[in-house]
C-alpha atoms as a PDB file:
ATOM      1  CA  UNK A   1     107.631 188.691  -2.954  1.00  0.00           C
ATOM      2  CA  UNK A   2     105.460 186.829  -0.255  1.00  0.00           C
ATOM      3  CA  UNK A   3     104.203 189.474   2.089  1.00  0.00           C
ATOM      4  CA  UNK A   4     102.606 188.872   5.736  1.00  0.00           C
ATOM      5  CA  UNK A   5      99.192 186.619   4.810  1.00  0.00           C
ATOM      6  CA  UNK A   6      95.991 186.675   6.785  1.00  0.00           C
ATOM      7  CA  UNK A   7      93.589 184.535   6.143  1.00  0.00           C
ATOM      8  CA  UNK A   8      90.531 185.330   7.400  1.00  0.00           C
ATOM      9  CA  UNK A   9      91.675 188.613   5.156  1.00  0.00           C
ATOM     10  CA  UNK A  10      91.822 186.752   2.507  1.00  0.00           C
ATOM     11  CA  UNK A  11      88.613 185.108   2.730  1.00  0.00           C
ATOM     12  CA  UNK A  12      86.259 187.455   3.391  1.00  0.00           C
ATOM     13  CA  UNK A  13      88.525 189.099   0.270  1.00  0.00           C
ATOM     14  CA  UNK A  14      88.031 186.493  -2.182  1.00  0.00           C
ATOM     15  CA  UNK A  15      83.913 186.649  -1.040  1.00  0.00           C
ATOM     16  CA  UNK A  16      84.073 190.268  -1.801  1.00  0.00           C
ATOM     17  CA  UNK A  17      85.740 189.603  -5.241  1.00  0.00           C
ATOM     18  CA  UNK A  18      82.985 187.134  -6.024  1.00  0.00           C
ATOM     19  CA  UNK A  19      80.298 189.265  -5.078  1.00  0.00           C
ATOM     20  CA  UNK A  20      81.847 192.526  -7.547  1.00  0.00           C
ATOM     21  CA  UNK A  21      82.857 190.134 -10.320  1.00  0.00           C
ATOM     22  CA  UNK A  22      78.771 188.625 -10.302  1.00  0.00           C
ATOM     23  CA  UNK A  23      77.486 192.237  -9.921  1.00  0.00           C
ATOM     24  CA  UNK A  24      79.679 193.289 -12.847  1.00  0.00           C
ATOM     25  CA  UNK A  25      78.519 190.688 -15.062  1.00  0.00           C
ATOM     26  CA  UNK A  26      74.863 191.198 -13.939  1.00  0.00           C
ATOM     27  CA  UNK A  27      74.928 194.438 -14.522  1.00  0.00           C
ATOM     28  CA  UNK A  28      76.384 194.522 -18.047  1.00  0.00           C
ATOM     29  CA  UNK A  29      73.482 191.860 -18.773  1.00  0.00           C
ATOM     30  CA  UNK A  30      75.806 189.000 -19.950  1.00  0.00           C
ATOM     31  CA  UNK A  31      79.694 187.442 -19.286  1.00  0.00           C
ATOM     32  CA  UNK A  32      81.900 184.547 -18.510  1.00  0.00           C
ATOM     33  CA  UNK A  33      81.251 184.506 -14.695  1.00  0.00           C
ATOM     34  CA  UNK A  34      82.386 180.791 -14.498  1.00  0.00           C
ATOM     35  CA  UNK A  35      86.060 181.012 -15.334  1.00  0.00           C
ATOM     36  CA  UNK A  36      86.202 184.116 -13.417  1.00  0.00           C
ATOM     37  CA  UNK A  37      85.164 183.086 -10.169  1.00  0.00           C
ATOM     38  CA  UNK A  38      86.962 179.886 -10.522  1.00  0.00           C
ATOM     39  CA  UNK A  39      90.607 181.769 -10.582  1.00  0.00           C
ATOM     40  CA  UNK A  40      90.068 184.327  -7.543  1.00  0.00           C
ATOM     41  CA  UNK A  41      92.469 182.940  -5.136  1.00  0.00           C
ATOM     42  CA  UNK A  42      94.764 182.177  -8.030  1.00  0.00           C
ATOM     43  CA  UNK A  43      94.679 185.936  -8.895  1.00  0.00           C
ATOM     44  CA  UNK A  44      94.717 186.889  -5.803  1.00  0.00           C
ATOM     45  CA  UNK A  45      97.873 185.191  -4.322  1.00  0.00           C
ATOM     46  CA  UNK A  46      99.578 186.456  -7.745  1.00  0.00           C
ATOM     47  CA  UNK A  47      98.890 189.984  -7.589  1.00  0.00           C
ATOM     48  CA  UNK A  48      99.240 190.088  -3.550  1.00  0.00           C
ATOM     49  CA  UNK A  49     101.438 187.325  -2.684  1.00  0.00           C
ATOM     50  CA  UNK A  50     103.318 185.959  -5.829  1.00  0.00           C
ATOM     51  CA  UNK A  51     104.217 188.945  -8.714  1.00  0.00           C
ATOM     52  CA  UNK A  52     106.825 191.649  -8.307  1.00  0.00           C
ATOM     53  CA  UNK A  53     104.377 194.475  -9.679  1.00  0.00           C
ATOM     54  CA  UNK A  54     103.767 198.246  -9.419  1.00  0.00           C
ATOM     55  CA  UNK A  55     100.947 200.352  -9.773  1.00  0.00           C
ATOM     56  CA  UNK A  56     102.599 203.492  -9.917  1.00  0.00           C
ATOM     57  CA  UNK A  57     104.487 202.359 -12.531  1.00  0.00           C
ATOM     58  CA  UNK A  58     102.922 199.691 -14.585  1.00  0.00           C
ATOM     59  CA  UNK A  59     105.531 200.206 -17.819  1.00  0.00           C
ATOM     60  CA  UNK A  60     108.182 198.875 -15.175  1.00  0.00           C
ATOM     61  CA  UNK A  61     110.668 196.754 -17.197  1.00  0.00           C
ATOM     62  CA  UNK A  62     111.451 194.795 -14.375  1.00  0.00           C
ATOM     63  CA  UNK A  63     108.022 193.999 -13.365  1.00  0.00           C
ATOM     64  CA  UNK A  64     106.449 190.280 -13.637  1.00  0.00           C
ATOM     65  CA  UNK A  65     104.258 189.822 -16.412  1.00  0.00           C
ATOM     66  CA  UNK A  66     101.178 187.760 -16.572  1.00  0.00           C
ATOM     67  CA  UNK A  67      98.970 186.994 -19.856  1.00  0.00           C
ATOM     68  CA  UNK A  68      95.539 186.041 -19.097  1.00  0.00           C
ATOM     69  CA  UNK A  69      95.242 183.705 -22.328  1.00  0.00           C
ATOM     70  CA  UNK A  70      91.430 182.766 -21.605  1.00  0.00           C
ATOM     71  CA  UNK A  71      91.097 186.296 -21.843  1.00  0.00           C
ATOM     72  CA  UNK A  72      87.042 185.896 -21.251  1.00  0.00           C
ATOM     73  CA  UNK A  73      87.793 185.626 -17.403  1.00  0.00           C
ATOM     74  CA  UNK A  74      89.156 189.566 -17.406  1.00  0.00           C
ATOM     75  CA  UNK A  75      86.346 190.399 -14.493  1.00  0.00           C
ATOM     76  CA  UNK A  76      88.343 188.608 -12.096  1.00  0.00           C
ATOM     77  CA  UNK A  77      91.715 190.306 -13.053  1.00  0.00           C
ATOM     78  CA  UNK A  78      90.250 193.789 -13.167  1.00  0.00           C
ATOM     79  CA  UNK A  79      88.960 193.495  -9.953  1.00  0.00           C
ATOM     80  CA  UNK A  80      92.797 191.972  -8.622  1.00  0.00           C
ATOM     81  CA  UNK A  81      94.306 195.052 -10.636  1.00  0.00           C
ATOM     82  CA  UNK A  82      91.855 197.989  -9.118  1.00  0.00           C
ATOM     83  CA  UNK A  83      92.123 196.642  -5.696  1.00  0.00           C
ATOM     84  CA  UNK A  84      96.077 196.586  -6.354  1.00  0.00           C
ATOM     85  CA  UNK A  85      95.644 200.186  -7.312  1.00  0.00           C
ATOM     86  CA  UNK A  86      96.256 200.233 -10.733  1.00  0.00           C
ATOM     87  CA  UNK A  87      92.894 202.424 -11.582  1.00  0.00           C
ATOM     88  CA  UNK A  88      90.074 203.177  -9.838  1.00  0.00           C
ATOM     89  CA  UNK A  89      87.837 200.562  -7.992  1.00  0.00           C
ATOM     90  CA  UNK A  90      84.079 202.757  -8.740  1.00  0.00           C
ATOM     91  CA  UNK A  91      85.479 201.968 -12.683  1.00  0.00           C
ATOM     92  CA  UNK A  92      84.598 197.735 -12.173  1.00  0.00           C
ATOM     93  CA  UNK A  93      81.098 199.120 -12.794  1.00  0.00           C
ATOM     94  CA  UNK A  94      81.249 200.257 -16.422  1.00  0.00           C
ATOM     95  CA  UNK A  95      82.505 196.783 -17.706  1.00  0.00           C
ATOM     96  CA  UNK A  96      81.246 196.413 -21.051  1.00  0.00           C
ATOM     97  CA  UNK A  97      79.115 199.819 -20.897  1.00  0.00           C
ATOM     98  CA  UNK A  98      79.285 202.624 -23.922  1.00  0.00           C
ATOM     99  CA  UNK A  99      82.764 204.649 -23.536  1.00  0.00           C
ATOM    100  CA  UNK A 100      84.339 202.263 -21.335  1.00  0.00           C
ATOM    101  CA  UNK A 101      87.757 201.252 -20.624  1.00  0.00           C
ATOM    102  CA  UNK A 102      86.829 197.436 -19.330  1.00  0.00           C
ATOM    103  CA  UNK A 103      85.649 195.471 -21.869  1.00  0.00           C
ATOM    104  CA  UNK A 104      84.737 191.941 -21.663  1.00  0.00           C
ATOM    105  CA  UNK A 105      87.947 190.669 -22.935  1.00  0.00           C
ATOM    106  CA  UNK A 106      91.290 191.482 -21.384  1.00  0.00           C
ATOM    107  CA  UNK A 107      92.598 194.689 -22.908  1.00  0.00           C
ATOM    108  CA  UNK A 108      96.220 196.101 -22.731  1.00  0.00           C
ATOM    109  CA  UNK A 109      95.386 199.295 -24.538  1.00  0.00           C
ATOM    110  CA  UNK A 110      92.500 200.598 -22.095  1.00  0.00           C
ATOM    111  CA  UNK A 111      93.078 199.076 -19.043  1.00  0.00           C
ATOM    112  CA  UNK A 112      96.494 200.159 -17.182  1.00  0.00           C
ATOM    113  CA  UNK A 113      98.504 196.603 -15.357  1.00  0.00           C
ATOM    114  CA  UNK A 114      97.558 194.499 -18.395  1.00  0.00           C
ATOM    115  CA  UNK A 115     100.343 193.081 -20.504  1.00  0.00           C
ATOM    116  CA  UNK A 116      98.775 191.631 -23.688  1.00  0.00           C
ATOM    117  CA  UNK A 117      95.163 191.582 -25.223  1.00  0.00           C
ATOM    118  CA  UNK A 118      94.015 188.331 -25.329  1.00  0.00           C
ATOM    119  CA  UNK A 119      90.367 186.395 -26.071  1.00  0.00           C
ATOM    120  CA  UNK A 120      91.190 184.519 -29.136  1.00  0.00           C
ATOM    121  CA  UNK A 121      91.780 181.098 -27.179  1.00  0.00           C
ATOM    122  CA  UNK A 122      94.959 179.293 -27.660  1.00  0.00           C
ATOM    123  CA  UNK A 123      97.261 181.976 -28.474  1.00  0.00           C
ATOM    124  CA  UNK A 124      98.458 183.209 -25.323  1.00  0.00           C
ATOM    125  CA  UNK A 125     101.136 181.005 -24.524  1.00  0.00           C
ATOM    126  CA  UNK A 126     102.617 181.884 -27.539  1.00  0.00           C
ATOM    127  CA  UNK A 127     102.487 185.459 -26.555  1.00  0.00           C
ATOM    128  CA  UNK A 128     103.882 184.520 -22.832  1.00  0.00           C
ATOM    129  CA  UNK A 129     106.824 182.338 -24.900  1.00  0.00           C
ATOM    130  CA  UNK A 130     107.733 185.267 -26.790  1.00  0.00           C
ATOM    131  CA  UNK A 131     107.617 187.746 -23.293  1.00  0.00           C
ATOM    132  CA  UNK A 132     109.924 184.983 -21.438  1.00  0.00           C
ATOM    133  CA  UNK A 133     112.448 184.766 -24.791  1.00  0.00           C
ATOM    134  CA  UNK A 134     112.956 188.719 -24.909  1.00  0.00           C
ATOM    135  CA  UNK A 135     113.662 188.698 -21.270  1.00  0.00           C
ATOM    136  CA  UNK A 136     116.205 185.981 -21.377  1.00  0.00           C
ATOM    137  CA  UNK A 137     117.701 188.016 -24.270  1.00  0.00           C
ATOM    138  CA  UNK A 138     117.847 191.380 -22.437  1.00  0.00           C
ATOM    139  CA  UNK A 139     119.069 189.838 -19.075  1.00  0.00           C
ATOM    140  CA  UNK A 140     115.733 190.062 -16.958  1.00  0.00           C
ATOM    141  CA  UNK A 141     115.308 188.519 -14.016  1.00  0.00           C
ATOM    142  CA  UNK A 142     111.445 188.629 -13.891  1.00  0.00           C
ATOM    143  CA  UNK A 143     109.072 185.964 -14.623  1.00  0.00           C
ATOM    144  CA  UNK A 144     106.020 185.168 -16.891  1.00  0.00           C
ATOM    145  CA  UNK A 145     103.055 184.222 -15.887  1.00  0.00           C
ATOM    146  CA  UNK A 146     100.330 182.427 -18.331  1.00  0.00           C
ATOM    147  CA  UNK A 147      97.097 181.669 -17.012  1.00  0.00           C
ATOM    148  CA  UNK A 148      95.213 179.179 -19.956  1.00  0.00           C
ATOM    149  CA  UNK A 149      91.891 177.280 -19.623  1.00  0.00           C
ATOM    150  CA  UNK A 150      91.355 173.675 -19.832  1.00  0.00           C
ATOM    151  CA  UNK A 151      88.974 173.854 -22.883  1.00  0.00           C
ATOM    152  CA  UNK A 152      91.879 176.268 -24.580  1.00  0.00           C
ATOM    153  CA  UNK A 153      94.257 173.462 -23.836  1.00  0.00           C
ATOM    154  CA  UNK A 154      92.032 171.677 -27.062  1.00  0.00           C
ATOM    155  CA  UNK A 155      93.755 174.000 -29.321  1.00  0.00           C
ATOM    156  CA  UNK A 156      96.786 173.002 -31.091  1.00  0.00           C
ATOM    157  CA  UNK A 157      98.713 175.881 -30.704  1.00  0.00           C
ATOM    158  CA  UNK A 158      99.541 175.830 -26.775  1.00  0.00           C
ATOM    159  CA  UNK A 159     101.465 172.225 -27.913  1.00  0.00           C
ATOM    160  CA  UNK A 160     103.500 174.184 -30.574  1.00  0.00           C
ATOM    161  CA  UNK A 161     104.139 176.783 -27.629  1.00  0.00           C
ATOM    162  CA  UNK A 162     105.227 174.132 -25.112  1.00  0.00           C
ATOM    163  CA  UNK A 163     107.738 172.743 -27.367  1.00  0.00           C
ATOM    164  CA  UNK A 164     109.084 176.094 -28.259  1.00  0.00           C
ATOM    165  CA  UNK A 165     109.401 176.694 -23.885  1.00  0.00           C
ATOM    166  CA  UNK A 166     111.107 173.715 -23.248  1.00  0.00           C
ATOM    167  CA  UNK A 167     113.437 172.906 -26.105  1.00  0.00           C
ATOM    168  CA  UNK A 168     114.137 177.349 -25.880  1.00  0.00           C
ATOM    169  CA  UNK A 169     114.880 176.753 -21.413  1.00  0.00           C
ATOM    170  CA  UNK A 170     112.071 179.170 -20.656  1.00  0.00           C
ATOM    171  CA  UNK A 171     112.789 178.629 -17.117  1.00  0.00           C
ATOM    172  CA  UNK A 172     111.322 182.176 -16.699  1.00  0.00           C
ATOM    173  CA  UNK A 173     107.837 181.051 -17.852  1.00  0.00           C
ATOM    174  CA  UNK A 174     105.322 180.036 -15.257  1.00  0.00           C
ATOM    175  CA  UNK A 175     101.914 178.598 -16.776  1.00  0.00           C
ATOM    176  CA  UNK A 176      99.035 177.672 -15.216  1.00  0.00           C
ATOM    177  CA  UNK A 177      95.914 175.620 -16.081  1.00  0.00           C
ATOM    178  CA  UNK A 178      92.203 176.464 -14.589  1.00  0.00           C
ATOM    179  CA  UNK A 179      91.683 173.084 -14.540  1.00  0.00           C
ATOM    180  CA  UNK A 180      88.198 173.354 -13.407  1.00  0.00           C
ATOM    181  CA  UNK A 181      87.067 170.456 -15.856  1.00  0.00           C
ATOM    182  CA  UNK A 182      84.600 172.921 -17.531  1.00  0.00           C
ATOM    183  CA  UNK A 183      83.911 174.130 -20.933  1.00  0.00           C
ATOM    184  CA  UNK A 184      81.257 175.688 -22.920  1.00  0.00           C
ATOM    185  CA  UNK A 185      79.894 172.356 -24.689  1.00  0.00           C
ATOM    186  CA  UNK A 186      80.182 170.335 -21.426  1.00  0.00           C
ATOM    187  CA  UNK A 187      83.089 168.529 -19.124  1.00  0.00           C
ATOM    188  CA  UNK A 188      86.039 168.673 -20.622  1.00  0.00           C
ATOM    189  CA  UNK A 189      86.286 164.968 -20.204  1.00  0.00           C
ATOM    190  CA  UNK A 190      83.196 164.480 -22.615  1.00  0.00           C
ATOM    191  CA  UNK A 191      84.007 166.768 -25.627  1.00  0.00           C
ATOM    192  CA  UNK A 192      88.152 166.226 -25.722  1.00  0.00           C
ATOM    193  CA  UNK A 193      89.568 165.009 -22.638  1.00  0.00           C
ATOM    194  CA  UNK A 194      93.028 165.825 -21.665  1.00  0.00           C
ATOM    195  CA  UNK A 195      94.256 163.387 -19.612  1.00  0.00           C
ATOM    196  CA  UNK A 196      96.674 162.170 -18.832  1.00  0.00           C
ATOM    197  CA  UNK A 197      97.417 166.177 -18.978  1.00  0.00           C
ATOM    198  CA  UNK A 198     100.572 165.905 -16.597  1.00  0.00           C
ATOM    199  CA  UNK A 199     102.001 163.184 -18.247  1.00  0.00           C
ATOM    200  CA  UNK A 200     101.726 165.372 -21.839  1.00  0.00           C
ATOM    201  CA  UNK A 201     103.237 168.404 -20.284  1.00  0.00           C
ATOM    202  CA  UNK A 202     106.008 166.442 -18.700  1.00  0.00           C
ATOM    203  CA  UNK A 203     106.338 164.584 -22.103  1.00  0.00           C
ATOM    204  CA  UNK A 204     106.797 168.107 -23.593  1.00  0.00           C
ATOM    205  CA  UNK A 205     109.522 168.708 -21.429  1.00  0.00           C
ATOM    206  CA  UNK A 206     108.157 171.088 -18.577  1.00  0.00           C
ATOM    207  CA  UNK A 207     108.111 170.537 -14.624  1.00  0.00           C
ATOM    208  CA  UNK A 208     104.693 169.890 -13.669  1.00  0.00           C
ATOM    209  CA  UNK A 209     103.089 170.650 -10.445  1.00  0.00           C
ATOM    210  CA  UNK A 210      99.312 170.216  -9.161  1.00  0.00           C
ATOM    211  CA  UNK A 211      97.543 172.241  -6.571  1.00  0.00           C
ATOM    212  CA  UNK A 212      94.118 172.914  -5.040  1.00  0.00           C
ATOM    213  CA  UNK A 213      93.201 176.017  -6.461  1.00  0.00           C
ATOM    214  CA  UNK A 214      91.165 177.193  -3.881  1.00  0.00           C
ATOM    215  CA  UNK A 215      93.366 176.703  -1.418  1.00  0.00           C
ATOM    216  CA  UNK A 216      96.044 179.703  -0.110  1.00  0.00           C
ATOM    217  CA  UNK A 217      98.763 177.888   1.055  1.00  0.00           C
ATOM    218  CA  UNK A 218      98.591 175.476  -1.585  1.00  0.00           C
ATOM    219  CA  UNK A 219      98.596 178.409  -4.261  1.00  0.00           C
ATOM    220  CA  UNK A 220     101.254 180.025  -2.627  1.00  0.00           C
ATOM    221  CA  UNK A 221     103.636 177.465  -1.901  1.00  0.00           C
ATOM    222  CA  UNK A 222     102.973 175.747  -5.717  1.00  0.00           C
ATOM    223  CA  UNK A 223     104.106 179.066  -7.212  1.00  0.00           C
ATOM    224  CA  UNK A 224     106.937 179.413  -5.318  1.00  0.00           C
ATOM    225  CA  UNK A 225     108.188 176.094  -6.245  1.00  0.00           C
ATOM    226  CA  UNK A 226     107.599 176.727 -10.103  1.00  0.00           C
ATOM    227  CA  UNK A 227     109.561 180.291  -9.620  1.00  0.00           C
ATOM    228  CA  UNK A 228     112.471 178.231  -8.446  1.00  0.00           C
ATOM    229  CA  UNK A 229     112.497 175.482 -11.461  1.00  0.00           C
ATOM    230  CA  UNK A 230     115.428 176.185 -13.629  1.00  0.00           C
ATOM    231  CA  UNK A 231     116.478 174.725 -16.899  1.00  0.00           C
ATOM    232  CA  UNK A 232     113.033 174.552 -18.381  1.00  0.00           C
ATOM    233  CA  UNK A 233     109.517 176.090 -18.368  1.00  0.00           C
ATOM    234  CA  UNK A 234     107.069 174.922 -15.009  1.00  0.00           C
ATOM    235  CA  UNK A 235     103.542 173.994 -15.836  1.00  0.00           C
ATOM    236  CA  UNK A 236     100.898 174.368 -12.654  1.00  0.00           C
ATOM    237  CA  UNK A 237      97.414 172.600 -13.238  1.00  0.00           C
ATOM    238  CA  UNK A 238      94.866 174.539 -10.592  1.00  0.00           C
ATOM    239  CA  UNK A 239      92.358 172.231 -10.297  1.00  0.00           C
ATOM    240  CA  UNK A 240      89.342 174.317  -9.452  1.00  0.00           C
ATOM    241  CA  UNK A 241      85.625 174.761  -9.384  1.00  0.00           C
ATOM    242  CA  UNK A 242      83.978 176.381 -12.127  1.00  0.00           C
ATOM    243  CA  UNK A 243      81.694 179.231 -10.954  1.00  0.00           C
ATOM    244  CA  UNK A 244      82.710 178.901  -7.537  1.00  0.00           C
ATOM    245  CA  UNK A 245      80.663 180.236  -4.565  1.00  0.00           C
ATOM    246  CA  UNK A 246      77.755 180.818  -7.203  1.00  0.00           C
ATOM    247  CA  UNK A 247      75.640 178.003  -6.476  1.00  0.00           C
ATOM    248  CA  UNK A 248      73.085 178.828  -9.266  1.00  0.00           C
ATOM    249  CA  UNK A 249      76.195 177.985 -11.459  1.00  0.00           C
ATOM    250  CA  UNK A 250      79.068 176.128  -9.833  1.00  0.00           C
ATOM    251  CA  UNK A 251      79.932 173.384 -11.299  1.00  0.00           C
ATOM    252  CA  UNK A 252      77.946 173.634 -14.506  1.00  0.00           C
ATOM    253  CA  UNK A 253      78.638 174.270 -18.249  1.00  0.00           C
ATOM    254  CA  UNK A 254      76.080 176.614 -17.907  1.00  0.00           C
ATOM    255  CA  UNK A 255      78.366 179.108 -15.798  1.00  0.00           C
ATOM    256  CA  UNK A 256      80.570 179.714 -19.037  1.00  0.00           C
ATOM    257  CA  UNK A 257      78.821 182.652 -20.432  1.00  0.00           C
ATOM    258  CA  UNK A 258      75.414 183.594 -18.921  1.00  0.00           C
ATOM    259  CA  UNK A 259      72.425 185.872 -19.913  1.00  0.00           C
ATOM    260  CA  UNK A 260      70.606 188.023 -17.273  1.00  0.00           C
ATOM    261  CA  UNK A 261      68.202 189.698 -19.052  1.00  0.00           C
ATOM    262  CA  UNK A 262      66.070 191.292 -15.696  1.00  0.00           C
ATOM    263  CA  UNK A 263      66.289 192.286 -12.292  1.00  0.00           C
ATOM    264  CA  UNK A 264      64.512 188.891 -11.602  1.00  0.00           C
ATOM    265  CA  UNK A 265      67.598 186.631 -13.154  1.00  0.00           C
ATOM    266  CA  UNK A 266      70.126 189.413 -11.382  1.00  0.00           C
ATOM    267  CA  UNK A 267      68.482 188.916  -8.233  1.00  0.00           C
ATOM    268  CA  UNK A 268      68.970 184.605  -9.140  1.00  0.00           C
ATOM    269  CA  UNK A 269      72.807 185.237  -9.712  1.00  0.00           C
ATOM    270  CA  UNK A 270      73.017 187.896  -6.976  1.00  0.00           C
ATOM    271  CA  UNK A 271      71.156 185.991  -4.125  1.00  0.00           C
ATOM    272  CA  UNK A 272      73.242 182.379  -4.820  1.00  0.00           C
ATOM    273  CA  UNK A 273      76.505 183.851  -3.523  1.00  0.00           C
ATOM    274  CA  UNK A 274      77.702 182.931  -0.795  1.00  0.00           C
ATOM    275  CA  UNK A 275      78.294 186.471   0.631  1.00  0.00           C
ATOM    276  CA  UNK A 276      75.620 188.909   0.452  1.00  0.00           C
ATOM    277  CA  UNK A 277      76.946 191.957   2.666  1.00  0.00           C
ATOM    278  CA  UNK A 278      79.098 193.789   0.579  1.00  0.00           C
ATOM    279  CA  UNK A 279      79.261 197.060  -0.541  1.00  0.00           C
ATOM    280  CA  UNK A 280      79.920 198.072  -3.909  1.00  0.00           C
ATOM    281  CA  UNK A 281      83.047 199.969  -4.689  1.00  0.00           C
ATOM    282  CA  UNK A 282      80.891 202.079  -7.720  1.00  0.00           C
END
């Protein structure tokens, strides 16, 4: 559902959705800003570009689903679902506070858009394999969407899942891989390396595209190609930068999960973003 695309829009958007996610984590004194600001113009092109969603009626059985599997990164979808509409924008600033309704992990019972609680790595694509088998069953026409992390790709389970896709036709089933080469003990390269990852995906039987995951029309026109894949399940690797447009933390394992203890180290994250003239929705 591809609607008219402005770039410059989109831009200064994703800077803007940087800035909130950084000031959210700052603010709640620790988080995973790496593998959040890696997947904002992933997010973005899904929610505004990609998914068949509505935020006057999130319970829509017709909708697109999407299962954030490295659930850690929720910052970055629930700024993509506020500025959809789906709550509030001034609520981005409780994340993680007493009473609220956004905590750090991706939570379908608080937070209205979100279609499955996830944080315990590995298990999502299990969870998006079950979503994509029910709506073959019932005769949907809607697609899945499972966004997993290249460290999660370690665990065992997402194999078991992507034999279940294929050998079940999940040709409903979009996944996609933040390949930003990134995880919390070092380069994914170092502690398990995955390669040759689309070779193994295409081994498990899926259709296997690669994109720039920075890049809009790459994003866009990637998705739309794995929307269209019938017969079996399409596997996108993003290849990305971790902590992007941070450059206190881009490109380092230190980005997974950082500490800011005092104005000083907020000021540190705050100051190395690219963008610095944007005004808080909260």
């Amino acid at each position: 559902m591809s609607d008219m695309f402005n770039r410059e829009e989109a831009d200064r958007m994703a800077a803007e959705w940087r800035y909130i996610i950084t000031d959210m984590i700052c603010q709640a004194g620790s988080g995973h800003i790496g593998g959040a600001l890696s997947l904002v113009e992933v997010m973005h092109t899904l929610y505004f570009r990609s998914m068949h969603v509505d935020p006057d009626n999130p319970a829509d059985p017709t909708r697109d689903r999407l299962v954030l599997s490295k659930g850690h990164a929720a910052p970055v979808l629930y700024v993509a679902l506020a500025y959809k509409g789906f709550f509030p924008a001034n609520l981005l600033g409780t994340m993680n506070a007493d009473g609220t309704t956004l905590p750090s992990h991706a939570d379908a019972r608080t937070v209205p858009g979100i279609d499955a609680t996830t944080g315990s790595l590995g298990q999502g694509l299990s969870v998006a394999c079950g979503m994509a088998t029910a709506a073959k069953m019932g005769g949907g026409e809607h697609h899945i969407f499972c966004i997993i992390g290249d460290g999660e790709t370690n665990e065992g389970q997402n194999w078991e899942a992507g034999m279940f896709a294929a050998h079940n036709d999940l040709d409903n089933l979009v996944a996609i891989t933040d390949y930003n080469k990134l995880q919390i003990d070092g380069f994914t390269d170092d502690v398990l390396s995955l390669e040759p990852l689309a070779d193994k995906w295409r081994a498990f039987g899926w259709e296997v595209f690669e994109m720039d995951g920075h890049d809009w029309d790459d994003i866009n026109c990637t998705i739309e190609k794995a929307k269209a894949v019938e017969g079996k399940p399409a596997m996108i690797l993003a290849h990305t930068i971790k902590g992007k447009g941070c450059c206190k933390v881009e490109n380092t394992a230190g980005s997974h999960n950082i500490k800011v203890p005092d104005q000083e180290a907020y000021d540190g994250f705050m100051g190395a973003l690219d963008v610095q003239d944007v005004t808080l929705p909260y």
